[in-house]
Protein backbone atom coordinates (compact mmCIF):
# COMPACT_ATOMS: atom_id res chain seq x y z
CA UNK A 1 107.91 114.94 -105.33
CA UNK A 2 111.50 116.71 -106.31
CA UNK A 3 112.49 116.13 -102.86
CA UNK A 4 110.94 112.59 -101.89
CA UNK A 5 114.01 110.65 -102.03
CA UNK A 6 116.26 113.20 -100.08
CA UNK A 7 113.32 113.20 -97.32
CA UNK A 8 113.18 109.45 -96.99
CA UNK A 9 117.31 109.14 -97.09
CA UNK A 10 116.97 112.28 -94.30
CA UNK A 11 114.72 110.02 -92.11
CA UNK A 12 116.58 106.75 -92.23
CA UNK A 13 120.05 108.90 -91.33
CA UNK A 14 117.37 110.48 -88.38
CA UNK A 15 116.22 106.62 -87.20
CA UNK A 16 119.97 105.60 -87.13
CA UNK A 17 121.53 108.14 -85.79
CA UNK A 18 119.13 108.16 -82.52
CA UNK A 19 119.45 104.50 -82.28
CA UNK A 20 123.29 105.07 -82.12
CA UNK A 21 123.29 108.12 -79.61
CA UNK A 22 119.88 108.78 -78.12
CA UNK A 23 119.08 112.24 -78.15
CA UNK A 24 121.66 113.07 -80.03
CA UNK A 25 122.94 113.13 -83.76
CA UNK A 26 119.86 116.12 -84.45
CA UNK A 27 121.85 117.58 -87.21
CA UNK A 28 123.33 114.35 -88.82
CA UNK A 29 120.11 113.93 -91.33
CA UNK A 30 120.40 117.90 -92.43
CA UNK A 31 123.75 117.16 -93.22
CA UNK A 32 122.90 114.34 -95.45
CA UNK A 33 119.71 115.87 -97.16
CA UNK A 34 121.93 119.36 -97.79
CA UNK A 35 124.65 117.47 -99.79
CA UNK A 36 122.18 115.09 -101.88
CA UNK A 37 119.41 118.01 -102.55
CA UNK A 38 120.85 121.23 -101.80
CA UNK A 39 118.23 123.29 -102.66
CA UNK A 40 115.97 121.92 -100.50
CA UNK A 41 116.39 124.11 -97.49
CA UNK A 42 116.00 127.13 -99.70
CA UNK A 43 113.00 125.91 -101.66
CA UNK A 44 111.07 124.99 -98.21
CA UNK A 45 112.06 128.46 -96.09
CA UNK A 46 110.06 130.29 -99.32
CA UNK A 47 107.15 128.20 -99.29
CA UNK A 48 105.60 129.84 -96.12
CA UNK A 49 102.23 131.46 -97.05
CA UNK A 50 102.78 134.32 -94.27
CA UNK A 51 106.57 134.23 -95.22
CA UNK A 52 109.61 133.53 -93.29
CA UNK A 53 111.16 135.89 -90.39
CA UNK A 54 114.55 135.44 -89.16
CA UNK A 55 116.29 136.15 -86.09
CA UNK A 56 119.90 136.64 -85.99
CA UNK A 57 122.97 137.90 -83.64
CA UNK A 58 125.83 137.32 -81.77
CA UNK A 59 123.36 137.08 -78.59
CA UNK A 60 120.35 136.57 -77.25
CA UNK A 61 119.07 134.59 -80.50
CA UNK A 62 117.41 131.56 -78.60
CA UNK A 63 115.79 133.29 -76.10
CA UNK A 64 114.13 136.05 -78.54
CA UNK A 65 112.76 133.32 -80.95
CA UNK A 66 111.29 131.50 -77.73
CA UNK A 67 109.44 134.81 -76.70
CA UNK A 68 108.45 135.56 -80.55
CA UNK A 69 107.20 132.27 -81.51
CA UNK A 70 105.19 132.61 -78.15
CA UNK A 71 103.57 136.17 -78.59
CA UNK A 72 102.41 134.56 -82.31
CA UNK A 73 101.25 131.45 -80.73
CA UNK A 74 99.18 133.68 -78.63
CA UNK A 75 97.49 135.56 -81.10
CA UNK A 76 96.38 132.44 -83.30
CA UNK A 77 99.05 132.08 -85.51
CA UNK A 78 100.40 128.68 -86.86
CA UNK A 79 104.35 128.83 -86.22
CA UNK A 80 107.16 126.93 -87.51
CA UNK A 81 110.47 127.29 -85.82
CA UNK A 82 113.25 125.21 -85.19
CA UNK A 83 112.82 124.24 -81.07
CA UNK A 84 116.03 122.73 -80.93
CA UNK A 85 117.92 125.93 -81.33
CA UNK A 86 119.65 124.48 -84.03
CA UNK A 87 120.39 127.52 -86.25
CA UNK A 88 122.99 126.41 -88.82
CA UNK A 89 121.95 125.02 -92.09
CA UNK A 90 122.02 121.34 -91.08
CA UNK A 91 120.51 121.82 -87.83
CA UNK A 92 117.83 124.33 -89.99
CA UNK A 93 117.23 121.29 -92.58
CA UNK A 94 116.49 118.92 -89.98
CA UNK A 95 114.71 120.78 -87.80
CA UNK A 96 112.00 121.07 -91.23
CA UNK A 97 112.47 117.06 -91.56
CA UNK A 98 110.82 116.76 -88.32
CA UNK A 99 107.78 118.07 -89.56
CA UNK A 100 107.90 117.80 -93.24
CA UNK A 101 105.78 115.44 -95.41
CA UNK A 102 107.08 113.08 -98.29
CA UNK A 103 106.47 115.57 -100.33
CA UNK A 104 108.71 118.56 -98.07
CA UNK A 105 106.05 120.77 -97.38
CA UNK A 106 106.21 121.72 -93.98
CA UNK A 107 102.69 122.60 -91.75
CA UNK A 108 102.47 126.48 -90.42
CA UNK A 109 101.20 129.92 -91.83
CA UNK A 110 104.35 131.63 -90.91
CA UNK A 111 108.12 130.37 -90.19
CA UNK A 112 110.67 132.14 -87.49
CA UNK A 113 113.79 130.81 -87.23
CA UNK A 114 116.86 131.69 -85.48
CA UNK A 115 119.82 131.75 -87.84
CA UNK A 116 123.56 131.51 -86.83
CA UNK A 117 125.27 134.56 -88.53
CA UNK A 118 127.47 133.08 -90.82
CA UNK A 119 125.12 129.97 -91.86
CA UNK A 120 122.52 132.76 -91.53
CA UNK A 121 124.12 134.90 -94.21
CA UNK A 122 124.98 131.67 -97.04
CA UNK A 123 121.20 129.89 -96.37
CA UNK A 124 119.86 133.82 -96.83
CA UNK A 125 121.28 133.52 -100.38
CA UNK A 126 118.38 133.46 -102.97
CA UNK A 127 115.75 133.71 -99.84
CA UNK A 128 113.21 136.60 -98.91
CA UNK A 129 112.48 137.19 -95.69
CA UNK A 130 109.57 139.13 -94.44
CA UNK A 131 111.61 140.33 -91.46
CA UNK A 132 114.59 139.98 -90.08
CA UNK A 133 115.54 140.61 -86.21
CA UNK A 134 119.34 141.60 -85.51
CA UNK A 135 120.17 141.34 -81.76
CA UNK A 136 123.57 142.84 -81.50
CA UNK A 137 126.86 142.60 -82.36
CA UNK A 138 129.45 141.12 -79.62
CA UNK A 139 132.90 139.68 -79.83
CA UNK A 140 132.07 136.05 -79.54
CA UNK A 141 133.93 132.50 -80.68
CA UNK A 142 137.22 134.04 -82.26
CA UNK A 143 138.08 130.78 -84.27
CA UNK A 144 134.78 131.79 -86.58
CA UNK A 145 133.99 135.43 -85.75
CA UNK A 146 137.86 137.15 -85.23
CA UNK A 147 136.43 140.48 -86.19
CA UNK A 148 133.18 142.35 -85.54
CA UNK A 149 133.36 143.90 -89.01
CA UNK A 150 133.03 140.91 -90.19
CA UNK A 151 130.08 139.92 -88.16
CA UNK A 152 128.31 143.30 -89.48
CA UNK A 153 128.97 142.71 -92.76
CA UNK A 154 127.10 138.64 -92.30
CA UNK A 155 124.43 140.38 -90.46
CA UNK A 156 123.73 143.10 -93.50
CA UNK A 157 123.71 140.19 -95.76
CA UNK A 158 120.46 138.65 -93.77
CA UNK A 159 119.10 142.12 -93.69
CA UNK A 160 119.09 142.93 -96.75
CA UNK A 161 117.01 140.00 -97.71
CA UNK A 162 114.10 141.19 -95.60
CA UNK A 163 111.26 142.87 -98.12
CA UNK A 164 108.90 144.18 -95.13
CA UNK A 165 111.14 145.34 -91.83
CA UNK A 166 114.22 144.92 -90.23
CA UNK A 167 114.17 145.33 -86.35
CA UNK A 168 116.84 146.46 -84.73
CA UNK A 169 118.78 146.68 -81.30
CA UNK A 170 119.18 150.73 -81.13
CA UNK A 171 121.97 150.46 -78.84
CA UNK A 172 124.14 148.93 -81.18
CA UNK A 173 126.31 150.88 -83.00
CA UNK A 174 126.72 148.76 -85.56
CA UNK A 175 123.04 147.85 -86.08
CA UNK A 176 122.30 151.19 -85.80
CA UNK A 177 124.48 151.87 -89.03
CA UNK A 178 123.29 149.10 -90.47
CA UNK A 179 119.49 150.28 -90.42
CA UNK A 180 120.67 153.37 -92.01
CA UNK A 181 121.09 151.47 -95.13
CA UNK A 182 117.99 148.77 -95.51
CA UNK A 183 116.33 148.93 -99.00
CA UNK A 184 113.69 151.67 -99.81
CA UNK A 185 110.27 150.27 -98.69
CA UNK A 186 112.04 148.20 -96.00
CA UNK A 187 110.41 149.36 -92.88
CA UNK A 188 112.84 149.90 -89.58
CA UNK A 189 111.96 149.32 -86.27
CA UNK A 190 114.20 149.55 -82.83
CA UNK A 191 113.84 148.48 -79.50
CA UNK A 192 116.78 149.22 -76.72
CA UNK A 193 117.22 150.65 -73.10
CA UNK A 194 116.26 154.23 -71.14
CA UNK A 195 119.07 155.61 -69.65
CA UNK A 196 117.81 154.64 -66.17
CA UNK A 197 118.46 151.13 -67.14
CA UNK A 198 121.82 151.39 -68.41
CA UNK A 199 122.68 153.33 -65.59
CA UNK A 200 122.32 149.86 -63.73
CA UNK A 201 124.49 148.01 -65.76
CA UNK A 202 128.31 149.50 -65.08
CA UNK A 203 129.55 147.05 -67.12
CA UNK A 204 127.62 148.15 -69.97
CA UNK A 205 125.38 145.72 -71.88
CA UNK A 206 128.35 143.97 -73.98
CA UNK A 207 128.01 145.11 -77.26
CA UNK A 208 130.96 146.00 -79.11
CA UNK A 209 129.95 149.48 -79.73
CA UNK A 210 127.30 150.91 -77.78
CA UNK A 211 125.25 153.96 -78.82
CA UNK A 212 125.97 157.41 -77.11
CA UNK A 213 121.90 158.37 -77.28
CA UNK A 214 119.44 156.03 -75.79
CA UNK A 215 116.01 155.29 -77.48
CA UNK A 216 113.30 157.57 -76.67
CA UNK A 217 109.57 156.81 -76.10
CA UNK A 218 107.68 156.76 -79.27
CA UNK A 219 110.76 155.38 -81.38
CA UNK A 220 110.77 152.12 -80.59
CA UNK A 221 110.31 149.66 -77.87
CA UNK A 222 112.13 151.11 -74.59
CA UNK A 223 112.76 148.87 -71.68
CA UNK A 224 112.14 151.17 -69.11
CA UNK A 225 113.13 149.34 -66.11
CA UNK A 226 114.08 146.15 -65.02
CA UNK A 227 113.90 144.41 -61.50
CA UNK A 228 115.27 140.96 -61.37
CA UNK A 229 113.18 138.74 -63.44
CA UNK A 230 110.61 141.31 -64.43
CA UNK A 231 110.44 144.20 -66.31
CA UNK A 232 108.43 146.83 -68.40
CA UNK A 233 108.47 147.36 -71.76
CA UNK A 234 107.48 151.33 -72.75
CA UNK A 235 105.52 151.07 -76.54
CA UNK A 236 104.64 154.47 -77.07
CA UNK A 237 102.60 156.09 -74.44
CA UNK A 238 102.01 152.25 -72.98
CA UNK A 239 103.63 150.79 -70.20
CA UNK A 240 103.64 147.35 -70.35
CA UNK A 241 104.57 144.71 -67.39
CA UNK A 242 106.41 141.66 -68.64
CA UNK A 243 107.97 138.42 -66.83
CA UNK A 244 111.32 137.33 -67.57
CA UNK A 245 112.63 133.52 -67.91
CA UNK A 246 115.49 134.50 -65.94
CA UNK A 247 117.45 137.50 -64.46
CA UNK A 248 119.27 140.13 -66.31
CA UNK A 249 118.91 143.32 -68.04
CA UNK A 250 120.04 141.19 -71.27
CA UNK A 251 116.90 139.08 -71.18
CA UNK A 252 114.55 142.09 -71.09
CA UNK A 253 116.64 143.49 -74.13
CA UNK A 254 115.47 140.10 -75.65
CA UNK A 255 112.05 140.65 -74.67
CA UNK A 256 111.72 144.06 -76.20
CA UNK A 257 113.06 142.48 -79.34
CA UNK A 258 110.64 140.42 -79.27
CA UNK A 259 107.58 141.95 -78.71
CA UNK A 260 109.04 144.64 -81.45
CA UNK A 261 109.28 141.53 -83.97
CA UNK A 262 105.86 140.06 -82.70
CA UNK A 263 104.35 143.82 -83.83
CA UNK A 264 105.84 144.35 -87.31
CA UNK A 265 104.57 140.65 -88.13
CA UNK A 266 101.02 140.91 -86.87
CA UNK A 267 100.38 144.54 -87.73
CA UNK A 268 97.19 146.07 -86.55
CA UNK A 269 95.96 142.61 -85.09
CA UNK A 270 98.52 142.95 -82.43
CA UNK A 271 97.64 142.97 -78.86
CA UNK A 272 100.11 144.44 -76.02
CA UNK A 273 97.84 142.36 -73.29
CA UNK A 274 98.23 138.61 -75.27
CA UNK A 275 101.88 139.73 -76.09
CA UNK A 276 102.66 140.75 -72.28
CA UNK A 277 100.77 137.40 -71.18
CA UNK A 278 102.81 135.13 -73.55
CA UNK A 279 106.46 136.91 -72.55
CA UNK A 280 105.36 136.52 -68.98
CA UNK A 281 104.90 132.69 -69.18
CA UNK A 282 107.90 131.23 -71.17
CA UNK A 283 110.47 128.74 -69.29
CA UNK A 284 114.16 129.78 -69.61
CA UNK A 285 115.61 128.54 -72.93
CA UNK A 286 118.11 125.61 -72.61
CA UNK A 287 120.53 126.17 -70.16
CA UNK A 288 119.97 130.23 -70.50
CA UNK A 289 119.22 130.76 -66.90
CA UNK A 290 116.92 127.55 -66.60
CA UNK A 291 116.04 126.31 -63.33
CA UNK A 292 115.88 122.27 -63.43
CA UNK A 293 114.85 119.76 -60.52
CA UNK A 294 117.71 116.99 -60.21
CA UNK A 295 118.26 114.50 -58.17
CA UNK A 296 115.97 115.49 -55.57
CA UNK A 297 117.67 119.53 -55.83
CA UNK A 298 116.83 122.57 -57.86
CA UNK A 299 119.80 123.71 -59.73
CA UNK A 300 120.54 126.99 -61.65
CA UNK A 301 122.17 126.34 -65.30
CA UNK A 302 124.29 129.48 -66.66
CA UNK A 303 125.08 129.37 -70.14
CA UNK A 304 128.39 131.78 -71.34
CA UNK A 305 129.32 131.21 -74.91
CA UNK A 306 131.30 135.16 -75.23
CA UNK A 307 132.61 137.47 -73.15
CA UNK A 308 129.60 139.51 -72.79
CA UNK A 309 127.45 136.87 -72.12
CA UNK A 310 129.76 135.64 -69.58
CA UNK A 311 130.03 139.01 -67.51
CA UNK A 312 126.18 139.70 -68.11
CA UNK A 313 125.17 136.08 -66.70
CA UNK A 314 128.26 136.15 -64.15
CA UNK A 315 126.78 139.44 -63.40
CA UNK A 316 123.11 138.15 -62.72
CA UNK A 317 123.81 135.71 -59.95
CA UNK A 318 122.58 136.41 -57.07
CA UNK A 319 125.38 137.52 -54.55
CA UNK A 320 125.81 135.19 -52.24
CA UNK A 321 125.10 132.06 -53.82
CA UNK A 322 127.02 129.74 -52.03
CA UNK A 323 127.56 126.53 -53.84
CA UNK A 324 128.68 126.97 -57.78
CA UNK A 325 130.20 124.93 -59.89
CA UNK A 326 132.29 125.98 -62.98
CA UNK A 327 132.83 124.26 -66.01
CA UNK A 328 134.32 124.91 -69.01
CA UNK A 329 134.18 122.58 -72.08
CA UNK A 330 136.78 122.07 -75.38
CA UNK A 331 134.45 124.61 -77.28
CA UNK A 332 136.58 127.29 -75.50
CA UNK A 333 139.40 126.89 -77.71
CA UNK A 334 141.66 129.20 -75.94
CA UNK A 335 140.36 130.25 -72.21
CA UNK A 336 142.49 133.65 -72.58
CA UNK A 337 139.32 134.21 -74.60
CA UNK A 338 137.50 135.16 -71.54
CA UNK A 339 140.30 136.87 -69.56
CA UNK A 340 138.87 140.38 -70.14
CA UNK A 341 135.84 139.17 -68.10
CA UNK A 342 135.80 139.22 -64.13
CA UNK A 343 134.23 137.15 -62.13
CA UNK A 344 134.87 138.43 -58.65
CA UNK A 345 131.42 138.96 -58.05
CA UNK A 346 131.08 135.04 -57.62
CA UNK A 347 133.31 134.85 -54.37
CA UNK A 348 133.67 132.01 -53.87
CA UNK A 349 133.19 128.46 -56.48
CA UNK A 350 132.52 124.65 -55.02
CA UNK A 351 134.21 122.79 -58.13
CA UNK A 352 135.70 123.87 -61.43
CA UNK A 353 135.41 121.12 -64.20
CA UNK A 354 135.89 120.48 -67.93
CA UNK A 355 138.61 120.05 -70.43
CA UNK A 356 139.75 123.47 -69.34
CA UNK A 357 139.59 123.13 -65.62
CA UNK A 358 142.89 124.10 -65.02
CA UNK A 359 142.84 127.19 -67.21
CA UNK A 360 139.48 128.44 -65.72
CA UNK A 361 140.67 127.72 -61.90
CA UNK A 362 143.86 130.19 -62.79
CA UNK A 363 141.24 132.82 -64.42
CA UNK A 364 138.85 132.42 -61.38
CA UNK A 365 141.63 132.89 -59.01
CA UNK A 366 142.92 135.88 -60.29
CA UNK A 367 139.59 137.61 -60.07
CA UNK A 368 140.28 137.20 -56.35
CA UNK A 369 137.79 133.78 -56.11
CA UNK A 370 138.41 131.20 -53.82
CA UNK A 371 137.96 127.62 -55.36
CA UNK A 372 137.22 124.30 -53.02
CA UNK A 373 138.68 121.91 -55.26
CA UNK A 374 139.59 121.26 -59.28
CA UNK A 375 138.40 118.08 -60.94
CA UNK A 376 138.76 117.21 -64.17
CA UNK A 377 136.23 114.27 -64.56
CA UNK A 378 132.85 115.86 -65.23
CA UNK A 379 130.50 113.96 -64.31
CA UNK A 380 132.53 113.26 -60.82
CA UNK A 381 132.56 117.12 -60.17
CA UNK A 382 128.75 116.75 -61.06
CA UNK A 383 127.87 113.80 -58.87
CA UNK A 384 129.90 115.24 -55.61
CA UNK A 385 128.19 118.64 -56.33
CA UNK A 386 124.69 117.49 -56.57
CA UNK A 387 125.20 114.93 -53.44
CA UNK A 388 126.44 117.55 -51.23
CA UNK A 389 123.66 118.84 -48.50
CA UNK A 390 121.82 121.78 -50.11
CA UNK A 391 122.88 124.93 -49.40
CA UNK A 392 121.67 127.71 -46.78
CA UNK A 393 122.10 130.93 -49.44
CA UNK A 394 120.94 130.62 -52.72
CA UNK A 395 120.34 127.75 -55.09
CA UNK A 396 123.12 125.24 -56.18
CA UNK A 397 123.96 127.27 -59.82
CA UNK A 398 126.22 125.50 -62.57
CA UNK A 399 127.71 128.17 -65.07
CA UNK A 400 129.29 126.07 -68.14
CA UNK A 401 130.13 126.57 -71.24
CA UNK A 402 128.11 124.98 -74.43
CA UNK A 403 130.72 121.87 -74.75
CA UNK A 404 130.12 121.52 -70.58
CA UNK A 405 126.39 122.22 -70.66
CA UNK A 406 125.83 119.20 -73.38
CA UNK A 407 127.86 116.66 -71.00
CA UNK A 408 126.15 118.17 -68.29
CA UNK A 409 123.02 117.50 -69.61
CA UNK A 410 124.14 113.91 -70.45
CA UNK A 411 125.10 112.95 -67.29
CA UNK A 412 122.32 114.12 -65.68
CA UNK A 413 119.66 112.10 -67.75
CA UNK A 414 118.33 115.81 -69.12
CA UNK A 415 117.84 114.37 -72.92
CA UNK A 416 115.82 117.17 -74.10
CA UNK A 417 117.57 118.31 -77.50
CA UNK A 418 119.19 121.84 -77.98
């Protein structure tokens, strides 16, 4: 009853702001239900019978809560999460609108929610979690995150709310501090890469600090190899054969995560098989290496939102893809951002588009890539793309940034919310 009135004021700001942008406006009513009851979001996240886990990061956080919330799902477990991938406090609040009665209370045993780290770290204040995943740390958007220290220190914060385990990314040398310290009674876990699958990554697997000593069998979960979208997870003694939503050593990093998280939550009920079956049959999360059917052609979306993500993703495309286009949004406040990266690998790029055409064109072409043509319009570069004939190598792949992938998405009539 405390909350009625913000609930109903959430849900006419929800019905208004759809009618004034379809598919859009999703974290408009948080907004407006955090200002008038601000202790709503907290009061609701510690009402879950089978508590709350939370997955946090400068990577990987979508795709690991997809794979979680599916291994749960699998085993009979009733699942909040926010779908939309909306992981600040807004985007958190209205994600629980969606579902919440007049009264607030929200349906499902158990909630698992990725949380942005800095939003993660203030909405954490004065709420237990009965685990919390950390990802990695990673130098990623500079106008919020400027230092990894800092990101560390937002990341402890979460962890130290968790009262039952804290899973961490071995490979990480700041996570790997981090565990050092959790509570007494906090249990640790780890998952991270053998050797043999680093070995295949010369660019490294973007963390800020990587450890010197991989994770051995019996520690953790390993990833013990990886062959394009496929891999297999080592738990214990167990091999166990996973699918992948998409290519990359980074999304079998997310798996193991995830089937790591999946295991401290469900204890001795947890089942390798169900938990291999459920990784194996998730789509790619929202422009994270999702394969979409437009306009008659299958296209390849690419997220990059950091520098690692960008050379990982860059990375994972198959060579010799021969039509790309490249667009980068106004969320990349200053391109220079990504000038560490390299891109050569790509060879050659159809159209570059977005606010920042011109600045990504000069980075492209000094990583040695030739580039067709520069248009600023977006949705031009987009229709001329998509009309040209399909090509003979590879499918048509558009790598964007989050600003780009939105209008992207737009243009293209692809409505489904992030």
């Amino acid at each position: 009853m405390k909350y009625a009135p913000a609930i109903l004021v959430g849900r006419l700001t929800r019905i208004a702001a759809r009618l004034r942008k379809p598919g859009g406006g999703s974290a408009v009513p948080g907004l407006v239900v955090n200002t008038i009851a601000p202790g709503y979001l907290r009061t609701t996240l510690s009402g879950f019978p089978q508590g709350l886990v939370v997955v946090s990061g400068s990577s990987g956080k979508s795709t690991t809560t997809k794979m979680l919330v599916s291994i749960l799902r699998a085993h009979g477990e009733r699942v909040f999460t926010n779908p939309s991938t909306a992981n600040i406090s807004q985007g958190l609040t209205s994600a629980l609108l969606e579902q919440a009665d007049w009264r607030g209370r929200v349906p499902g045993d158990v909630a698992v929610l990725e949380m942005d780290e800095g939003h993660g770290a203030r909405v954490m204040e004065g709420v237990d979690a009965r685990v919390v995943t950390l990802t990695n740390v990673m130098v990623d958007q500079i106008d919020r995150f400027h230092d990894s220290e800092m990101v560390a220190g937002m990341l402890g914060r979460i962890a130290a709310r968790a009262h039952g385990a804290v899973v961490v990314n071995a490979d990480d040398g700041y996570l790997a501090r981090l565990a050092a310290d959790v509570a007494d009674g906090v249990e640790v876990r780890r998952f991270g890469v053998s050797a043999e699958v680093l070995a295949t990554a010369p660019r490294g697997l973007g963390h800020t600090e990587t450890t010197p000593e991989r994770l051995d069998r019996g520690d953790g979960i390993v990833v013990a190899s990886v062959d394009g979208a496929s891999a297999v997870l080592a738990d214990g003694a167990t091999d166990v054969a996973v699918g992948l939503p998409a290519r990359g050593i980074h999304y079998a990093v997310d798996a193991a995560a995830a089937y790591a998280t999946a295991s401290a939550v469900l204890g001795e009920r947890f089942d390798a098989e169900l938990a291999a079956r459920a990784l194996s049959s998730i789509p790619a999360v929202f422009g994270r290496g999702e394969r979409v059917t437009v306009r008659g052609q299958e296209v390849d979306f690419v997220l990059v939102q950091n520098p690692a993500s960008y050379q990982l993703n860059v990375d994972s495309i198959p060579s010799g893809t021969e039509q790309v286009l490249f667009a980068i949004g106004s969320d990349v406040r200053d391109p220079s951002y990504f000038w560490p990266t390299d891109a050569s690998s790509l060879g050659r790029v159809a159209v570059v588009s977005g606010s920042k055409a011109d600045e990504a064109a000069l980075m492209l072409a000094y990583d040695g890539v030739e580039i067709d043509r520069v248009e600023h319009d977006l949705g031009r570069a987009l229709d001329d793309f998509l009309a040209a004939p399909p090509p003979t190598a590879g499918v048509k792949t558009i790598v964007f940034s989050a600003d780009a992938m939105r209008r992207t998405r737009a243009h293209l009539g692809l409505t489904g919310a992030e």
